[in-house]
PDB file of N, CA and C in Angstrom:
ATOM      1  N   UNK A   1       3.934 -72.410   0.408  1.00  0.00           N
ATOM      2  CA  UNK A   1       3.370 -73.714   0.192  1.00  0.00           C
ATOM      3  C   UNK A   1       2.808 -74.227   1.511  1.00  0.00           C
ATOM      4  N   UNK A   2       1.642 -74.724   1.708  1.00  0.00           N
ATOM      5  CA  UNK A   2       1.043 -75.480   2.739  1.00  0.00           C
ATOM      6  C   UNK A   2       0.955 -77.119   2.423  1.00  0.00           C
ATOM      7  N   UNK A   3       1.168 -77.434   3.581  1.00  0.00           N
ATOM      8  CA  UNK A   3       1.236 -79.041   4.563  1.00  0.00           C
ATOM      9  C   UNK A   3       0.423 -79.193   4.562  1.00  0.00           C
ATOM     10  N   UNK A   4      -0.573 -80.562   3.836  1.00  0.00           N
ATOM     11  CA  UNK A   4      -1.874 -80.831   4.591  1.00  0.00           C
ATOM     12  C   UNK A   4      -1.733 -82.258   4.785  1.00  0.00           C
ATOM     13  N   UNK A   5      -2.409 -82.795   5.435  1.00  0.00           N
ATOM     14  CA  UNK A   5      -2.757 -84.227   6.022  1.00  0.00           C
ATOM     15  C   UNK A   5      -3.106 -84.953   4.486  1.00  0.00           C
ATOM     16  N   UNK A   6      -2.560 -86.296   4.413  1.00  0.00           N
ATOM     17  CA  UNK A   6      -2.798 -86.642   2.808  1.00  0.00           C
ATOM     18  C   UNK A   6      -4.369 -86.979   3.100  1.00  0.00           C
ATOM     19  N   UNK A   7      -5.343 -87.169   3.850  1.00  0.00           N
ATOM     20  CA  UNK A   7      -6.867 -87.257   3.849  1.00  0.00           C
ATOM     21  C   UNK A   7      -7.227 -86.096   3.542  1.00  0.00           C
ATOM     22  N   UNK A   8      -7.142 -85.071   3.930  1.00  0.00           N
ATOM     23  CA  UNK A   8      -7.264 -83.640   3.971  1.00  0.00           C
ATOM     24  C   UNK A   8      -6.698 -83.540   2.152  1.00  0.00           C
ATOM     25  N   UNK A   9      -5.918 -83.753   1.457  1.00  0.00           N
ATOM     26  CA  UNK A   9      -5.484 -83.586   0.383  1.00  0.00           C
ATOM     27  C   UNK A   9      -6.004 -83.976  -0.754  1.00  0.00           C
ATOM     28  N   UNK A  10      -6.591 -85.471  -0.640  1.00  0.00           N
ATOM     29  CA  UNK A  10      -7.025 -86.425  -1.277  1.00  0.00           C
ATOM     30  C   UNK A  10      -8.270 -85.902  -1.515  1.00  0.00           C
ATOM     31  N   UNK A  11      -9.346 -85.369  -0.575  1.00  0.00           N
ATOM     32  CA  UNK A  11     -10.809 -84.715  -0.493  1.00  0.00           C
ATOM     33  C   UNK A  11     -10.416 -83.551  -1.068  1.00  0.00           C
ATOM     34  N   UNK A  12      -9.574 -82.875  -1.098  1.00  0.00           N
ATOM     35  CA  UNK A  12      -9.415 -81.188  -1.531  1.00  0.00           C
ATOM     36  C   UNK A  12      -9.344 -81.514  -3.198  1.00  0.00           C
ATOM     37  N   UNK A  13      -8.228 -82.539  -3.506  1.00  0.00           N
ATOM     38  CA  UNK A  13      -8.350 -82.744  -5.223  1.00  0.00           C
ATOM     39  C   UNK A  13      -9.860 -83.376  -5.055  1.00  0.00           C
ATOM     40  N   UNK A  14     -10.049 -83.927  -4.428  1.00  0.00           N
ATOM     41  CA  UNK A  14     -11.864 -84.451  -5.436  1.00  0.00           C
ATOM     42  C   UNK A  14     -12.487 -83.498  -5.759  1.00  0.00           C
ATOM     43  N   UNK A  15     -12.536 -82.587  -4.163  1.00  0.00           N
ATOM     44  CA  UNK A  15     -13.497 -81.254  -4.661  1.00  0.00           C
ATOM     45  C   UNK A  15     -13.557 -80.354  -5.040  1.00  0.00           C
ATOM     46  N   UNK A  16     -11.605 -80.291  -5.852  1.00  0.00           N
ATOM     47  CA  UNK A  16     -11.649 -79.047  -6.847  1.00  0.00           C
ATOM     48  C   UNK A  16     -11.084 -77.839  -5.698  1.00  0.00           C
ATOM     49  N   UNK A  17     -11.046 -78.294  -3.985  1.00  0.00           N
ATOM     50  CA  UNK A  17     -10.576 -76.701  -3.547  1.00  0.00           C
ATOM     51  C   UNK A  17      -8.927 -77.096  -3.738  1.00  0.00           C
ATOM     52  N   UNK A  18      -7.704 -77.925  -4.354  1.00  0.00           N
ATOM     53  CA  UNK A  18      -6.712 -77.669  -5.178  1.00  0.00           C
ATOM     54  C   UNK A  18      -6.654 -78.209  -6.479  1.00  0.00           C
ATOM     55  N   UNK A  19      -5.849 -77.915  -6.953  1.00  0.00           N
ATOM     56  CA  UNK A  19      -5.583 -78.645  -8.255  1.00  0.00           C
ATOM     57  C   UNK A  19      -4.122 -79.673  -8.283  1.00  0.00           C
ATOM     58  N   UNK A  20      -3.321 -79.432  -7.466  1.00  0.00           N
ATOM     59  CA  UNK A  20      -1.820 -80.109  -7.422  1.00  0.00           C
ATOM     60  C   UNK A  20      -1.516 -80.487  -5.830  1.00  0.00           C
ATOM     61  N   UNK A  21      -0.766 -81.435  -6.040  1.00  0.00           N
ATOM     62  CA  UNK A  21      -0.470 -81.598  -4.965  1.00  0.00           C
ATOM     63  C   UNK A  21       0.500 -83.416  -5.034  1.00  0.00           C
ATOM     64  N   UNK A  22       1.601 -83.077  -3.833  1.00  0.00           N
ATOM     65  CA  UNK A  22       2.563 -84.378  -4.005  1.00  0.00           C
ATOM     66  C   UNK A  22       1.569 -85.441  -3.304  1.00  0.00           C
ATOM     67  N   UNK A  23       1.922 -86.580  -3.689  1.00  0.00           N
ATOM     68  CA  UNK A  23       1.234 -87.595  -3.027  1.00  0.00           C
ATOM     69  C   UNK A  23       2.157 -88.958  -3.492  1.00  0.00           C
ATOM     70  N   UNK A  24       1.846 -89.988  -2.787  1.00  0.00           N
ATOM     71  CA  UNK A  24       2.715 -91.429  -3.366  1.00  0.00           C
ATOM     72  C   UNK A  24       2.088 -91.529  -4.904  1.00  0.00           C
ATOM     73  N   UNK A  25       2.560 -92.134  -5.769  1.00  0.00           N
ATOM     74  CA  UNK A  25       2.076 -92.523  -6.718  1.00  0.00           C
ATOM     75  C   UNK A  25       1.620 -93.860  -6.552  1.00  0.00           C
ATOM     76  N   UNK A  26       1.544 -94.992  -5.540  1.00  0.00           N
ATOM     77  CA  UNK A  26       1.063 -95.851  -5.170  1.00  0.00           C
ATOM     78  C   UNK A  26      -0.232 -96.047  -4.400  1.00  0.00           C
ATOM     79  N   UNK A  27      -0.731 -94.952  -3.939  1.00  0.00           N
ATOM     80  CA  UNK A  27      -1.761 -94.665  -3.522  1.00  0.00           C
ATOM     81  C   UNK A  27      -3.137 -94.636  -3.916  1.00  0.00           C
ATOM     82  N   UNK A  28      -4.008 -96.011  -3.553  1.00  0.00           N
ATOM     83  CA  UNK A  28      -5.424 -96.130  -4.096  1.00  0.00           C
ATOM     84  C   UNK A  28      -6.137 -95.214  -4.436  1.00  0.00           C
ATOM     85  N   UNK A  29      -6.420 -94.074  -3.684  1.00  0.00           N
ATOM     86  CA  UNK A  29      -7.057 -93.203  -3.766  1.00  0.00           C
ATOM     87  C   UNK A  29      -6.692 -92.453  -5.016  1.00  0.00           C
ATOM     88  N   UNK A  30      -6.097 -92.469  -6.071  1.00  0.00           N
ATOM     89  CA  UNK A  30      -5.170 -91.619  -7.293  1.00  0.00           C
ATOM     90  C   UNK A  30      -6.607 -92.453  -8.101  1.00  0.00           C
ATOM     91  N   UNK A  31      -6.753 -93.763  -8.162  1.00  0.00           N
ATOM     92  CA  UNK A  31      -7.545 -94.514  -9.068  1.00  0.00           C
ATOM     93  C   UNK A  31      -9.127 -93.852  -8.191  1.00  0.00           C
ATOM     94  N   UNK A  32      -9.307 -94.074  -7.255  1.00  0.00           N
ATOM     95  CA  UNK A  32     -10.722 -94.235  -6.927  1.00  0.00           C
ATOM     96  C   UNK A  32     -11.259 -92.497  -7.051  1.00  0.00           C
ATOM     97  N   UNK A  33     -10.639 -91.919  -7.039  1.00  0.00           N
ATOM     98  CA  UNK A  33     -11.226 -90.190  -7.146  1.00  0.00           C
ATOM     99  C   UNK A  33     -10.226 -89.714  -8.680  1.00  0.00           C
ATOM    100  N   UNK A  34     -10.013 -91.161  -9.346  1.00  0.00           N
ATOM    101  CA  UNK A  34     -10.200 -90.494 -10.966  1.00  0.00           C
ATOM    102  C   UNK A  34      -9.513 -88.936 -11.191  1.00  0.00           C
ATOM    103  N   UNK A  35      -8.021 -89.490 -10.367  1.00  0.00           N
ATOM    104  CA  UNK A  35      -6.724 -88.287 -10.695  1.00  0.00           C
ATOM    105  C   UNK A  35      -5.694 -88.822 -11.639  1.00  0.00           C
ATOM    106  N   UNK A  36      -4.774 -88.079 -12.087  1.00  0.00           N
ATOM    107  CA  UNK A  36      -4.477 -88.316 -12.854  1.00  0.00           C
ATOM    108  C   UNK A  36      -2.608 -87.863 -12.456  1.00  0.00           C
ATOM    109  N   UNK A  37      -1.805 -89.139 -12.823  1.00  0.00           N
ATOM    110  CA  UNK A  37      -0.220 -88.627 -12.252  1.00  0.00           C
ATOM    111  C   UNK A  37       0.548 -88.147 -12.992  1.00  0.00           C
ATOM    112  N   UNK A  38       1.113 -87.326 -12.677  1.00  0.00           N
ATOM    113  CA  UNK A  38       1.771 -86.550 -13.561  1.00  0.00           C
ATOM    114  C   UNK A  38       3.548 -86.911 -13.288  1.00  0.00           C
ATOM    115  N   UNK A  39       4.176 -87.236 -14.944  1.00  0.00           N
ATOM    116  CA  UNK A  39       5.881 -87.201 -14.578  1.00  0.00           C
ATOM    117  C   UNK A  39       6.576 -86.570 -13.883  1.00  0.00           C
ATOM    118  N   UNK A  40       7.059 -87.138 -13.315  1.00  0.00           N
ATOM    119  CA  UNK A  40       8.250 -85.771 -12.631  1.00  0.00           C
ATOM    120  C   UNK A  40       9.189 -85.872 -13.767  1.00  0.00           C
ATOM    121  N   UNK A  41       9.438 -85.520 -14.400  1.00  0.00           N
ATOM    122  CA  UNK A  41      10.493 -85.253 -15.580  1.00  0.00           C
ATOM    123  C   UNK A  41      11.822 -84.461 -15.091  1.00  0.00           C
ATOM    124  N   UNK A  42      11.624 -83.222 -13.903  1.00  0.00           N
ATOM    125  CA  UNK A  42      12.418 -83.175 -13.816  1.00  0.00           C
ATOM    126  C   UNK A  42      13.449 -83.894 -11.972  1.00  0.00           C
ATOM    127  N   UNK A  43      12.947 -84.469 -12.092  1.00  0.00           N
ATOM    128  CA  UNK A  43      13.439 -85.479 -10.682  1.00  0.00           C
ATOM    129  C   UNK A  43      13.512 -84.773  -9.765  1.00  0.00           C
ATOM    130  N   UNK A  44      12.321 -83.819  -9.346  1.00  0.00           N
ATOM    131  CA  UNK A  44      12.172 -83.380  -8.325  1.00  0.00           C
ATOM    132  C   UNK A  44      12.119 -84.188  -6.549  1.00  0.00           C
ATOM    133  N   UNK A  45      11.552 -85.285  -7.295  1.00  0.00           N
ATOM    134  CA  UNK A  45      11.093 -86.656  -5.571  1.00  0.00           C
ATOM    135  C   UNK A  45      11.908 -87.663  -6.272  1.00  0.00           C
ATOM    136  N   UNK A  46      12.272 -87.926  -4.858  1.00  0.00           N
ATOM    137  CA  UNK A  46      13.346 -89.148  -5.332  1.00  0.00           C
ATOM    138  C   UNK A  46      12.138 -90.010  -5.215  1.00  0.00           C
ATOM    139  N   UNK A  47      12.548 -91.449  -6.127  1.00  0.00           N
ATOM    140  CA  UNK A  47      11.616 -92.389  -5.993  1.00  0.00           C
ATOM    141  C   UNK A  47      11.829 -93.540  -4.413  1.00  0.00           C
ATOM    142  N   UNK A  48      10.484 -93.697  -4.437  1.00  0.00           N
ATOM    143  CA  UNK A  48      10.210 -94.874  -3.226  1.00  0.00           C
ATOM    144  C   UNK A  48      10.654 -96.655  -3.770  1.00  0.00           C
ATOM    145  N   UNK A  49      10.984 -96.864  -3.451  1.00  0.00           N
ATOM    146  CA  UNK A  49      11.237 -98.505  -3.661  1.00  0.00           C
ATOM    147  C   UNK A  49      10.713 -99.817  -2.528  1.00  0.00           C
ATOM    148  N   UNK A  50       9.659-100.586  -2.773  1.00  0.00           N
ATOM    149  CA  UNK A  50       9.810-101.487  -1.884  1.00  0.00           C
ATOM    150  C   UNK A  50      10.729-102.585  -1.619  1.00  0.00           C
ATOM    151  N   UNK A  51      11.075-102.292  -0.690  1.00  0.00           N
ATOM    152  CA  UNK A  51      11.834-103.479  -0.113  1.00  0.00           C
ATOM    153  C   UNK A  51      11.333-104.302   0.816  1.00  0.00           C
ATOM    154  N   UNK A  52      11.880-106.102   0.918  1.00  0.00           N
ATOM    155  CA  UNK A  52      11.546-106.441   2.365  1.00  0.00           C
ATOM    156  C   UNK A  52      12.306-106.321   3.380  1.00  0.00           C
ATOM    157  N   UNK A  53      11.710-106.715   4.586  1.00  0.00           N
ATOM    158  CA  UNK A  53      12.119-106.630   5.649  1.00  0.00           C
ATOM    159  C   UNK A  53      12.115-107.629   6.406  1.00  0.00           C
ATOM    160  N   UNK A  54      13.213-108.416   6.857  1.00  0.00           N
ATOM    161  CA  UNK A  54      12.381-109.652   7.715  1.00  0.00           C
ATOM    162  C   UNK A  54      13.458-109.475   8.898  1.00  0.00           C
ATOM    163  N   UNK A  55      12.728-110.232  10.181  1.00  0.00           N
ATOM    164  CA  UNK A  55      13.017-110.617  11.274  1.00  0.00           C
ATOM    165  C   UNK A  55      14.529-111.730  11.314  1.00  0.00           C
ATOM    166  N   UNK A  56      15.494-111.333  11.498  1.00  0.00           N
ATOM    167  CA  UNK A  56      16.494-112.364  11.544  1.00  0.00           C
ATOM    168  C   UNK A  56      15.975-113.449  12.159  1.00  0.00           C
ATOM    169  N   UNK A  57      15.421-113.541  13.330  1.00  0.00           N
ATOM    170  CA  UNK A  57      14.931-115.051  13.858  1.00  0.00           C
ATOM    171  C   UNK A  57      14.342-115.688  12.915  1.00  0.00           C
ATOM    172  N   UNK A  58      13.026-115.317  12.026  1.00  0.00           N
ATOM    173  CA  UNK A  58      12.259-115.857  11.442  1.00  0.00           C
ATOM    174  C   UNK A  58      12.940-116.188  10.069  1.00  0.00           C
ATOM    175  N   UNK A  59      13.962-115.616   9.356  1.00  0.00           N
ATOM    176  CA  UNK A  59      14.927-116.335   8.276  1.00  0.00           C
ATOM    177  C   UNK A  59      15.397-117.290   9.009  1.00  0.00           C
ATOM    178  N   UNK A  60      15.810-117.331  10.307  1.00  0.00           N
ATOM    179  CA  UNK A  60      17.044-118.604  10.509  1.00  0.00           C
ATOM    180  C   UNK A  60      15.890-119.481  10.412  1.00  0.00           C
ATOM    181  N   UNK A  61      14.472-119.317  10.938  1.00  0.00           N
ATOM    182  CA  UNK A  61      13.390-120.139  10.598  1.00  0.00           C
ATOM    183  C   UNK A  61      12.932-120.745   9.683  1.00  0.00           C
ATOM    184  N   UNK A  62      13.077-120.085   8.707  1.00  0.00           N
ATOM    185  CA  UNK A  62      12.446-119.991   7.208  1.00  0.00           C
ATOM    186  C   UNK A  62      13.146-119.623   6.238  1.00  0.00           C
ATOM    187  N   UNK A  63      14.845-119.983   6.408  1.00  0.00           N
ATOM    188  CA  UNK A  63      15.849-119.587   5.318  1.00  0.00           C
ATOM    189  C   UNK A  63      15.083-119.490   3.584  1.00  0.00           C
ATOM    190  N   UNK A  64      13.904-120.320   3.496  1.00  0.00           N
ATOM    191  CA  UNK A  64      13.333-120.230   1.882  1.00  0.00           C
ATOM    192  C   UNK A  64      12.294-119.141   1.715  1.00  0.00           C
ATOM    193  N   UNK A  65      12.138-118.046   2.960  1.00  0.00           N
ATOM    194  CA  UNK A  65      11.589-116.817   2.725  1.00  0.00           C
ATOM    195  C   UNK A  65      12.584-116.247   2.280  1.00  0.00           C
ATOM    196  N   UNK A  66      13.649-116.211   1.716  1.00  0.00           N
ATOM    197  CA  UNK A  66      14.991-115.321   1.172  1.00  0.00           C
ATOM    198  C   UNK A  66      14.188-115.522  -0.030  1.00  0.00           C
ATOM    199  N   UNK A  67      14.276-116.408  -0.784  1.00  0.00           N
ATOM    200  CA  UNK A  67      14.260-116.519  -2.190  1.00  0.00           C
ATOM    201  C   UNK A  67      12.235-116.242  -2.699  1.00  0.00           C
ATOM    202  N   UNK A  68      11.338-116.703  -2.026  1.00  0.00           N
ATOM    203  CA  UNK A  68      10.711-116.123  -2.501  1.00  0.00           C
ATOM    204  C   UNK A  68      10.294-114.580  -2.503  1.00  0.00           C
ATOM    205  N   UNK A  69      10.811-113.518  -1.458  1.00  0.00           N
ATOM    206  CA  UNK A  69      11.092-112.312  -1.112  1.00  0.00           C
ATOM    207  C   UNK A  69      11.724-112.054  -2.210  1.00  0.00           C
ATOM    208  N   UNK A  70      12.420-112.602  -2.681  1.00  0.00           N
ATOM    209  CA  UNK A  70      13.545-111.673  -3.616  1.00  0.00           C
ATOM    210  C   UNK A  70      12.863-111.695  -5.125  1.00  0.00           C
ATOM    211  N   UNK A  71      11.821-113.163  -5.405  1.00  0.00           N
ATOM    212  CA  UNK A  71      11.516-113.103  -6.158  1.00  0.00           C
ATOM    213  C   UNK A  71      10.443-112.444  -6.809  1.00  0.00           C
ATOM    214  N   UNK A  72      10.145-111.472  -5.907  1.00  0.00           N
ATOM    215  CA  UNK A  72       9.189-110.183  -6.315  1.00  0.00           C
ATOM    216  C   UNK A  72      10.201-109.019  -6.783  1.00  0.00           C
ATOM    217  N   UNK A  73      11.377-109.497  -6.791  1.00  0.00           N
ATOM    218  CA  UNK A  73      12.150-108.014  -7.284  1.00  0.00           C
ATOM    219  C   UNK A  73      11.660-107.423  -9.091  1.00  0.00           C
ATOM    220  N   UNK A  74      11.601-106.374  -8.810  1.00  0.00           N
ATOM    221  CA  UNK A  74      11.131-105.804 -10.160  1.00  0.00           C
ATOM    222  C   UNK A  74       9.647-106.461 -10.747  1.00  0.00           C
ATOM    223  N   UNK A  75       8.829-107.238  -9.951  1.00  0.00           N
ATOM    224  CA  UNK A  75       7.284-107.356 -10.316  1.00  0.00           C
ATOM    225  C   UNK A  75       6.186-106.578 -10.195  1.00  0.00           C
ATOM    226  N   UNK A  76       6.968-105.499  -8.464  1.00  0.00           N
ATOM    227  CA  UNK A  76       5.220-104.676  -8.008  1.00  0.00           C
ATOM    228  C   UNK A  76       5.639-103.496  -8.640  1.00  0.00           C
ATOM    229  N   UNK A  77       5.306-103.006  -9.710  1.00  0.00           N
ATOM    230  CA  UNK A  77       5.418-101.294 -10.118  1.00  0.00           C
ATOM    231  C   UNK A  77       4.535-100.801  -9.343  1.00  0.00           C
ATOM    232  N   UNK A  78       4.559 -99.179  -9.655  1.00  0.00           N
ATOM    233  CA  UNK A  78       3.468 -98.187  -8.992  1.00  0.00           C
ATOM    234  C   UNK A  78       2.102 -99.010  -9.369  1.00  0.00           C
ATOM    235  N   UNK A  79       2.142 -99.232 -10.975  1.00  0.00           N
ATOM    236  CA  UNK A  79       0.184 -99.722 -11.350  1.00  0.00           C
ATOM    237  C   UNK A  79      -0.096-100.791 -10.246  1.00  0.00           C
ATOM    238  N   UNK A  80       0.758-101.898 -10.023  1.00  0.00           N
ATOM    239  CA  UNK A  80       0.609-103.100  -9.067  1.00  0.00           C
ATOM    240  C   UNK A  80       0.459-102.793  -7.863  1.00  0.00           C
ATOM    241  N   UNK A  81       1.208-101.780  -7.206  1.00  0.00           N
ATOM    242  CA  UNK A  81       1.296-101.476  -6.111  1.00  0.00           C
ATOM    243  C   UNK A  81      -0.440-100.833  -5.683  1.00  0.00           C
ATOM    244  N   UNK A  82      -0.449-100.167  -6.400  1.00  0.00           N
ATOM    245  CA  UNK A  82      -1.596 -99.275  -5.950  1.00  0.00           C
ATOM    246  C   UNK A  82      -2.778-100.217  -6.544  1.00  0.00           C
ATOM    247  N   UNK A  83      -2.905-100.855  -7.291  1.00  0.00           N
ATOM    248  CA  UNK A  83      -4.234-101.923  -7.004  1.00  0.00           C
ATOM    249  C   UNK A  83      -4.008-102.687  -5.730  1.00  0.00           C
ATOM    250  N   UNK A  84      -3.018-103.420  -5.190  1.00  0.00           N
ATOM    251  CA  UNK A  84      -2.983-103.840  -4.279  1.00  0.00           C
ATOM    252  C   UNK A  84      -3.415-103.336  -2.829  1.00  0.00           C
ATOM    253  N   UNK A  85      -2.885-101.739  -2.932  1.00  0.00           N
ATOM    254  CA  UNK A  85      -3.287-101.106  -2.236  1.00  0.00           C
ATOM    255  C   UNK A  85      -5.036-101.187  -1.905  1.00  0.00           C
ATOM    256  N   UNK A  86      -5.148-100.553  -3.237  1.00  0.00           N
ATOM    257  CA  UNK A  86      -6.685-100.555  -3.319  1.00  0.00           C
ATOM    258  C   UNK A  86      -7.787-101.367  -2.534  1.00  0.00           C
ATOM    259  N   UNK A  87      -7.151-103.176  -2.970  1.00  0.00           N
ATOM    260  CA  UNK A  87      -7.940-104.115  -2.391  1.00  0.00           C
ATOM    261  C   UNK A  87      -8.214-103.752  -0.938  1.00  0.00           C
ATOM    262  N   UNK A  88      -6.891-103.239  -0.237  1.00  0.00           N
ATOM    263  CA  UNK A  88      -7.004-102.633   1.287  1.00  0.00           C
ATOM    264  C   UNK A  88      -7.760-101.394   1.819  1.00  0.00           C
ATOM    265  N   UNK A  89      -7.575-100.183   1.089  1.00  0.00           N
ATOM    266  CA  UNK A  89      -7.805 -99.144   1.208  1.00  0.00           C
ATOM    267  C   UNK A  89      -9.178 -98.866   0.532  1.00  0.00           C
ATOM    268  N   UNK A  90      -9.475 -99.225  -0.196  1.00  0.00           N
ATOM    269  CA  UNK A  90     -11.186 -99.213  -0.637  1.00  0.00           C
ATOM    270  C   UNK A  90     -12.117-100.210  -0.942  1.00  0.00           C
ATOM    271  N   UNK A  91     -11.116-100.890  -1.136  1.00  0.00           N
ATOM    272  CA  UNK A  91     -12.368-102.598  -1.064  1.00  0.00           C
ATOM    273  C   UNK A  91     -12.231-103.401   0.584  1.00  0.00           C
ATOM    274  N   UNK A  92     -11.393-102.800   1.218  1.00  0.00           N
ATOM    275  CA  UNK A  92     -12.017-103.430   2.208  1.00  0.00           C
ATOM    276  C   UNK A  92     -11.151-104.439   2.885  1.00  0.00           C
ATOM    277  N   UNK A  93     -10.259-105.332   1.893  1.00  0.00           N
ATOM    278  CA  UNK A  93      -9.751-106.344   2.505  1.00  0.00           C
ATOM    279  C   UNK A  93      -8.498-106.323   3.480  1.00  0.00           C
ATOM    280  N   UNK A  94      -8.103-107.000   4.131  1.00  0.00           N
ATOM    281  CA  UNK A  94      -6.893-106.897   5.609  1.00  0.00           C
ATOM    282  C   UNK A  94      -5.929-107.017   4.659  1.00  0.00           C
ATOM    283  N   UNK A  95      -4.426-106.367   5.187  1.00  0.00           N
ATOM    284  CA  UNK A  95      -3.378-106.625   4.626  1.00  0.00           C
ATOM    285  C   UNK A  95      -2.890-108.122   4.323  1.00  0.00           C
ATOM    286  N   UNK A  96      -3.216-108.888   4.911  1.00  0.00           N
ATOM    287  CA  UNK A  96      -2.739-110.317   4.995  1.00  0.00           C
ATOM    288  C   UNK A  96      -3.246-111.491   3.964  1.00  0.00           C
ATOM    289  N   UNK A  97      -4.877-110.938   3.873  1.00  0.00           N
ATOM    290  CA  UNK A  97      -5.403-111.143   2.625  1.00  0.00           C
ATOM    291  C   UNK A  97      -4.904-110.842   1.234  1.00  0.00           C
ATOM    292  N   UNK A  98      -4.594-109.856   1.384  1.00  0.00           N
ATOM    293  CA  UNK A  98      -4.023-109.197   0.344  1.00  0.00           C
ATOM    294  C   UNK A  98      -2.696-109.933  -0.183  1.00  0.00           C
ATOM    295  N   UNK A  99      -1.700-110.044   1.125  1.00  0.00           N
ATOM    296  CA  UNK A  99      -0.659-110.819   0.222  1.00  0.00           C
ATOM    297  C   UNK A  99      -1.019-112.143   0.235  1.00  0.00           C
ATOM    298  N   UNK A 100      -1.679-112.511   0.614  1.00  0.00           N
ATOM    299  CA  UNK A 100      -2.582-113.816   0.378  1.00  0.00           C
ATOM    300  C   UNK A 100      -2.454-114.578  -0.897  1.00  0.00           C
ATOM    301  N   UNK A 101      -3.281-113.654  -1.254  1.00  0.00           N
ATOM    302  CA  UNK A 101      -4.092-113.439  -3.213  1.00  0.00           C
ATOM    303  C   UNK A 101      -2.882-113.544  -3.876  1.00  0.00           C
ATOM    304  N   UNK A 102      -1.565-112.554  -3.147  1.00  0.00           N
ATOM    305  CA  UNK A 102      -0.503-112.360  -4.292  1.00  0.00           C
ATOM    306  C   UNK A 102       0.390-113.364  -4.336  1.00  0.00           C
ATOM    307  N   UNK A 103       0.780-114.002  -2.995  1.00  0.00           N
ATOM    308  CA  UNK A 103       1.470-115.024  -3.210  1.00  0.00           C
ATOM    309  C   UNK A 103       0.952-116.255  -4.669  1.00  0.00           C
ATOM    310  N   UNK A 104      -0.599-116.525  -4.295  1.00  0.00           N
ATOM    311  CA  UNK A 104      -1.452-117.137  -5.175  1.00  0.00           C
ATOM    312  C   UNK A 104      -1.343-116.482  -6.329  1.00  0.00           C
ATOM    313  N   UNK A 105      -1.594-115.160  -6.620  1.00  0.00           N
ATOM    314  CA  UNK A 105      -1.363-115.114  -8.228  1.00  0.00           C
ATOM    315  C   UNK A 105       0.537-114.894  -8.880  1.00  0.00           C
ATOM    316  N   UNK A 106       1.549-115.308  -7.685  1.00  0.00           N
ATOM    317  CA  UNK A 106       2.543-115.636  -8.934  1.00  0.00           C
ATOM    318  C   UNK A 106       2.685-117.123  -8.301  1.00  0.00           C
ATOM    319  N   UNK A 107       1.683-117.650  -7.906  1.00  0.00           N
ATOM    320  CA  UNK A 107       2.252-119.539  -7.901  1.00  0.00           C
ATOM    321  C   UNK A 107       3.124-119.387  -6.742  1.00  0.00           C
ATOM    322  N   UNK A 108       3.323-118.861  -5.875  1.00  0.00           N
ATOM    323  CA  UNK A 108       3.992-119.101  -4.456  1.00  0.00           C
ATOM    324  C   UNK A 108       3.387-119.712  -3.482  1.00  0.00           C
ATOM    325  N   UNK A 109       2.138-120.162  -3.403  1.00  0.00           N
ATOM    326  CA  UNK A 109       1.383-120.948  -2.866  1.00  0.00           C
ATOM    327  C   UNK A 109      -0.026-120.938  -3.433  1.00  0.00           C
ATOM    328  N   UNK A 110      -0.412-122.291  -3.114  1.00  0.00           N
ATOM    329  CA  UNK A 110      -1.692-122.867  -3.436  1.00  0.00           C
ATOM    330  C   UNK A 110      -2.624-122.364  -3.139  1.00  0.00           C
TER     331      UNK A 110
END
């Protein structure tokens, strides 16, 4: 089995020189070069989970970043994840933008 760079991977499925290959299932590029994911049925990859992460200073700051952090638990699936992605990775926009939009589309800010 060969290692390749996931850019190197991503161009090889477009152009047909592989046919398989592991990759995140969150990953824009799965939608924009029109691949297609396949189950692991038999639980070969353990799954990825996002979690947050915050700065202890900035909770003692912002003790009410606990609760809206948490309140993304079980909202971003892989489909969510990887449009989100997308907005970054092929449309263009900065990460910050991005959670921007998302805070705004569940009503976490105006």
């Amino acid at each position: 089995m060969e290692t390749l760079d996931s850019g190197i991977v991503y161009e090889s499925l477009r152009t047909n020189n592989i046919d398989v290959a592991d990759v995140y299932a969150t990953d824009a590029r799965i939608e924009a070069f029109d691949l297609k994911v396949i189950e692991d049925d038999k639980n070969l990859f353990p799954p990825y989970y996002a979690a947050p992460v915050v700065n202890k200073e900035l909770l003692k700051k912002h003790p009410e970043l606990r609760d809206i952090l948490n309140s993304f638990a079980g909202k971003i699936d892989d489909d969510r994840m990887r449009e989100l992605n997308k907005r970054v990775d092929i449309n263009g926009k900065t990460e910050k933008e991005v959670a921007m939009e998302l805070l705004r589309e569940e009503g976490l800010i105006d």
